[in-house]
N, C-alpha and C. Protein backbone atom coordinates (compact mmCIF):
# COMPACT_ATOMS: atom_id res chain seq x y z
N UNK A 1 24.26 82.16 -9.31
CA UNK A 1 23.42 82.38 -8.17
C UNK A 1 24.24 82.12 -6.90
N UNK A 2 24.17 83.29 -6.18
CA UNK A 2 24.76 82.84 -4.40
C UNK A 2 23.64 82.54 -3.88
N UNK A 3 24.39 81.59 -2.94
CA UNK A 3 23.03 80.96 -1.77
C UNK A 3 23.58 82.07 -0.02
N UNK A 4 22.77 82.70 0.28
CA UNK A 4 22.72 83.40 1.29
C UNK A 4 22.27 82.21 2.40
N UNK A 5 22.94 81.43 3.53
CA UNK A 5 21.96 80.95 4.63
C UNK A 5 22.00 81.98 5.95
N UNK A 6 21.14 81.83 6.66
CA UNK A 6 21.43 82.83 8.27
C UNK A 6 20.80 82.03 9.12
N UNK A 7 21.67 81.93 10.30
CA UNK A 7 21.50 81.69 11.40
C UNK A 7 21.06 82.44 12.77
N UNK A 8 20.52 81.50 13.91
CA UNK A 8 20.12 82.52 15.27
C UNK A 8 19.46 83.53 14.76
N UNK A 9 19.40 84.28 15.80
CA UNK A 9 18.49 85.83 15.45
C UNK A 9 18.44 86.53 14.03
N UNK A 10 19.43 85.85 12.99
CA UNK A 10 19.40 86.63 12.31
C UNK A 10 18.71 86.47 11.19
N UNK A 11 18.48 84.75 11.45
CA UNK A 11 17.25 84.16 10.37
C UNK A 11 15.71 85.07 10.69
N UNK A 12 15.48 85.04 12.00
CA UNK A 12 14.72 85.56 12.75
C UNK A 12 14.22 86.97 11.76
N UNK A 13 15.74 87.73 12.05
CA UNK A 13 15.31 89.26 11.83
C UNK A 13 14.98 89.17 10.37
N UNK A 14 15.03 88.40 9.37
CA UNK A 14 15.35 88.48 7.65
C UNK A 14 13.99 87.88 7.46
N UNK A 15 13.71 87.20 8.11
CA UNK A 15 12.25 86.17 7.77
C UNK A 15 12.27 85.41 7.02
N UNK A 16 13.82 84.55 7.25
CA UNK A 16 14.08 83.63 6.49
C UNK A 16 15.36 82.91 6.70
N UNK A 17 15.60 81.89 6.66
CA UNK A 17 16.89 81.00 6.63
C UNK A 17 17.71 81.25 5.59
N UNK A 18 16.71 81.14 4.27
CA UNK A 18 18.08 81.32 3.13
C UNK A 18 17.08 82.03 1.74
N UNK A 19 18.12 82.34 1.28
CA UNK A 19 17.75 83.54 -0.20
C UNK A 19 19.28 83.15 -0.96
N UNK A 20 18.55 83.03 -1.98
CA UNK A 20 19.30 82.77 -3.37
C UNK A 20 19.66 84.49 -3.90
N UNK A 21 20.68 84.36 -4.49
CA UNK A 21 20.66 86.02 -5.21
C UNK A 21 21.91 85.76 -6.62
N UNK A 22 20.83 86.31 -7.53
CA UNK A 22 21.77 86.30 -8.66
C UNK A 22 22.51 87.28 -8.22
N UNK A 23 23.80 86.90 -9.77
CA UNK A 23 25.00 88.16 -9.26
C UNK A 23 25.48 87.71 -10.80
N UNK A 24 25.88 88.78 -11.82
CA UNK A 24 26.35 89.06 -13.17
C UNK A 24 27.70 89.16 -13.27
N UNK A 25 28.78 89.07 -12.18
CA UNK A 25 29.98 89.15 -11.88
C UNK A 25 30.59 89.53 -10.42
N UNK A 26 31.96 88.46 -10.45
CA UNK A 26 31.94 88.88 -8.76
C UNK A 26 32.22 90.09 -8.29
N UNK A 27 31.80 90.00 -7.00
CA UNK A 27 31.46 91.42 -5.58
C UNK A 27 32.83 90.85 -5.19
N UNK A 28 32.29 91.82 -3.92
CA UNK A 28 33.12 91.78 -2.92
C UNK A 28 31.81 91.54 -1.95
N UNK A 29 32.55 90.70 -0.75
CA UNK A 29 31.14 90.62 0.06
C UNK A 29 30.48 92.00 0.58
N UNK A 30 31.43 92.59 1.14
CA UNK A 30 30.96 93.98 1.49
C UNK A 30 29.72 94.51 0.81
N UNK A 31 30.05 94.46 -0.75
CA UNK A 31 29.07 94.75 -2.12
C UNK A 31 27.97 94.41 -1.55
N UNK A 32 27.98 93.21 -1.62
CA UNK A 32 27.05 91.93 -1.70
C UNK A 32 25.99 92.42 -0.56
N UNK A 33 26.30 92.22 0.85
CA UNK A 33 26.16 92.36 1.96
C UNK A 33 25.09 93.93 1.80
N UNK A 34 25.67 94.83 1.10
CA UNK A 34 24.96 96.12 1.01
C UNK A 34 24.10 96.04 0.53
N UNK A 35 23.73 95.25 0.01
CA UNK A 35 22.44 95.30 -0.97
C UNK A 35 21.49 94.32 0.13
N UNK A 36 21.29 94.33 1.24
CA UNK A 36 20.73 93.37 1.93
C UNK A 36 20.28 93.98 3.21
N UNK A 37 19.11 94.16 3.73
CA UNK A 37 18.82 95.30 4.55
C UNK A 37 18.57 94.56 5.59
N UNK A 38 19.48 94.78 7.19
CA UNK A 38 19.38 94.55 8.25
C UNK A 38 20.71 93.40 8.49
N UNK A 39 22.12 94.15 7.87
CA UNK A 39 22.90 92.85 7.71
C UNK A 39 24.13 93.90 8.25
N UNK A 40 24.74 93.36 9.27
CA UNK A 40 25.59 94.38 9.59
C UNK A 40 27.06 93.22 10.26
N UNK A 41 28.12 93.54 9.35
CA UNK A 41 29.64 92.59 9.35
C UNK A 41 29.85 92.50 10.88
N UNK A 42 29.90 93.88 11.45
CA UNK A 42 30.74 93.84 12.76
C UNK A 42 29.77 93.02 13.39
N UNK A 43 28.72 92.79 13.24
CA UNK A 43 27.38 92.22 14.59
C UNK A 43 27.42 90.65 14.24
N UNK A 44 28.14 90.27 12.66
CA UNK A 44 28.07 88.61 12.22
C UNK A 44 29.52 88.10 12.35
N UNK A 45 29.04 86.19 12.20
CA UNK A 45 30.42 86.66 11.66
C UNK A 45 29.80 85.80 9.87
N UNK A 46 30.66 86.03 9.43
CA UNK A 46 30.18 85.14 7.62
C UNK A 46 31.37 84.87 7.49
N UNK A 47 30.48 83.42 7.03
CA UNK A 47 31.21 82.23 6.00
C UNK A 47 31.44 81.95 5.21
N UNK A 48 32.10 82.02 4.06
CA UNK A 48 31.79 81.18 2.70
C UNK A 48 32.69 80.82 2.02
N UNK A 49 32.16 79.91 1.60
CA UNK A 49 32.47 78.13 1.77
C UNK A 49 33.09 77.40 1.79
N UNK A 50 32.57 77.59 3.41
CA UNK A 50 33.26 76.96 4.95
C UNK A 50 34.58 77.67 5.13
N UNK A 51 34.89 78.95 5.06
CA UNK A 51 35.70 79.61 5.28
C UNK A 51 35.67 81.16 5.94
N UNK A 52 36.28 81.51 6.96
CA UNK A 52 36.51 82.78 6.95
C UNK A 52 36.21 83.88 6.09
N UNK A 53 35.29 84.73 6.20
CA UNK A 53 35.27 85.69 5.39
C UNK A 53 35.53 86.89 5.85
N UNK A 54 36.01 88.15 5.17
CA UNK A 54 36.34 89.45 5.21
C UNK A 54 35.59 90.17 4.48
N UNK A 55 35.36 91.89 4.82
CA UNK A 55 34.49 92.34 3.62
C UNK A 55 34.89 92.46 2.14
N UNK A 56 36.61 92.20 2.29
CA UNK A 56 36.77 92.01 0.66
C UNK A 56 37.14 90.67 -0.04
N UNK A 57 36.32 89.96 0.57
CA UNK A 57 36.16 88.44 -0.11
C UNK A 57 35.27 88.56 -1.14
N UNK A 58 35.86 88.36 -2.25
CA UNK A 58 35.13 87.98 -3.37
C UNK A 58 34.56 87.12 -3.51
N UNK A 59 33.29 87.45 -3.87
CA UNK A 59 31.75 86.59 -4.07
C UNK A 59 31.82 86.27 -5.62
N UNK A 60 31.70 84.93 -6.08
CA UNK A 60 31.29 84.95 -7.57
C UNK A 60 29.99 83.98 -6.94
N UNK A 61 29.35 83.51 -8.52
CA UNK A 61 28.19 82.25 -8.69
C UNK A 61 28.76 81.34 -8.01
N UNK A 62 27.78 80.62 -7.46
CA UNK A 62 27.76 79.04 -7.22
C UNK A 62 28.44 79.72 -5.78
N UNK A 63 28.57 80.54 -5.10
CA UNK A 63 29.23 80.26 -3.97
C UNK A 63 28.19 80.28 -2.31
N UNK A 64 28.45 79.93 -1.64
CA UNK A 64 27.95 79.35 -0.18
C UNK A 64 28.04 80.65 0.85
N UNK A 65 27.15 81.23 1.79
CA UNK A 65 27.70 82.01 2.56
C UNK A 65 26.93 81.91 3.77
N UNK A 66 27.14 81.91 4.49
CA UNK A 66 26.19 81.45 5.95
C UNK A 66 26.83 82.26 6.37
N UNK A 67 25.86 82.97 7.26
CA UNK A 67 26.00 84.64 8.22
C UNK A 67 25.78 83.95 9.44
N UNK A 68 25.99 83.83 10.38
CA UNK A 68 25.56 84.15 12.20
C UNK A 68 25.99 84.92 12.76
N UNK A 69 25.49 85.24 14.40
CA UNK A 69 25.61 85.91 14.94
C UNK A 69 27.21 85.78 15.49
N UNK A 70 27.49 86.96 16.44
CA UNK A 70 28.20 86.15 16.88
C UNK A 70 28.36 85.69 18.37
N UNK A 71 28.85 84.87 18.51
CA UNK A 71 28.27 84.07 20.06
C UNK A 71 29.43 84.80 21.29
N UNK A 72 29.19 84.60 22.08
CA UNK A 72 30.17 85.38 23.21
C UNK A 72 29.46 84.37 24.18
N UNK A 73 30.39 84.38 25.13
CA UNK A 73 29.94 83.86 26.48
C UNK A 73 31.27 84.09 28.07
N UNK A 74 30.75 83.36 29.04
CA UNK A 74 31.54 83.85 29.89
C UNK A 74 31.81 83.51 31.23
């Protein structure tokens, strides 16, 4: 099982903080990410766990991924 968390607006837009999601072998986040409606890389940034992620970071079980936005200022 991956643990999905989201932050800022984006918990907002999902109607939810966090979602569990089985997975039968690892993705790639990209994968992962597609199967998830209203989730878009360039607009986040994602984490997992506690690391930098890319869209070809491989996702197995047991792993952590926290999405936010991303912040700008000025």
């Amino acid at each position: 099982m991956v643990k999905l968390r989201f932050l800022g607006y984006i918990a907002e837009k999902m109607g939810t903080r966090e979602i569990n999601i089985e997975i039968s072998m690892p993705i790639k986040l990209s994968e992962l990410l597609e199967t998830i409606k209203g989730i878009n890389m360039e607009r986040a940034v994602v984490i997992v766990n506690n690391k930098a992620a890319t869209p070809d970071t491989p996702i197995k079980n047991k792993d952590e991924i926290v999405i936010m936005p991303v912040i700008g200022g000025g």
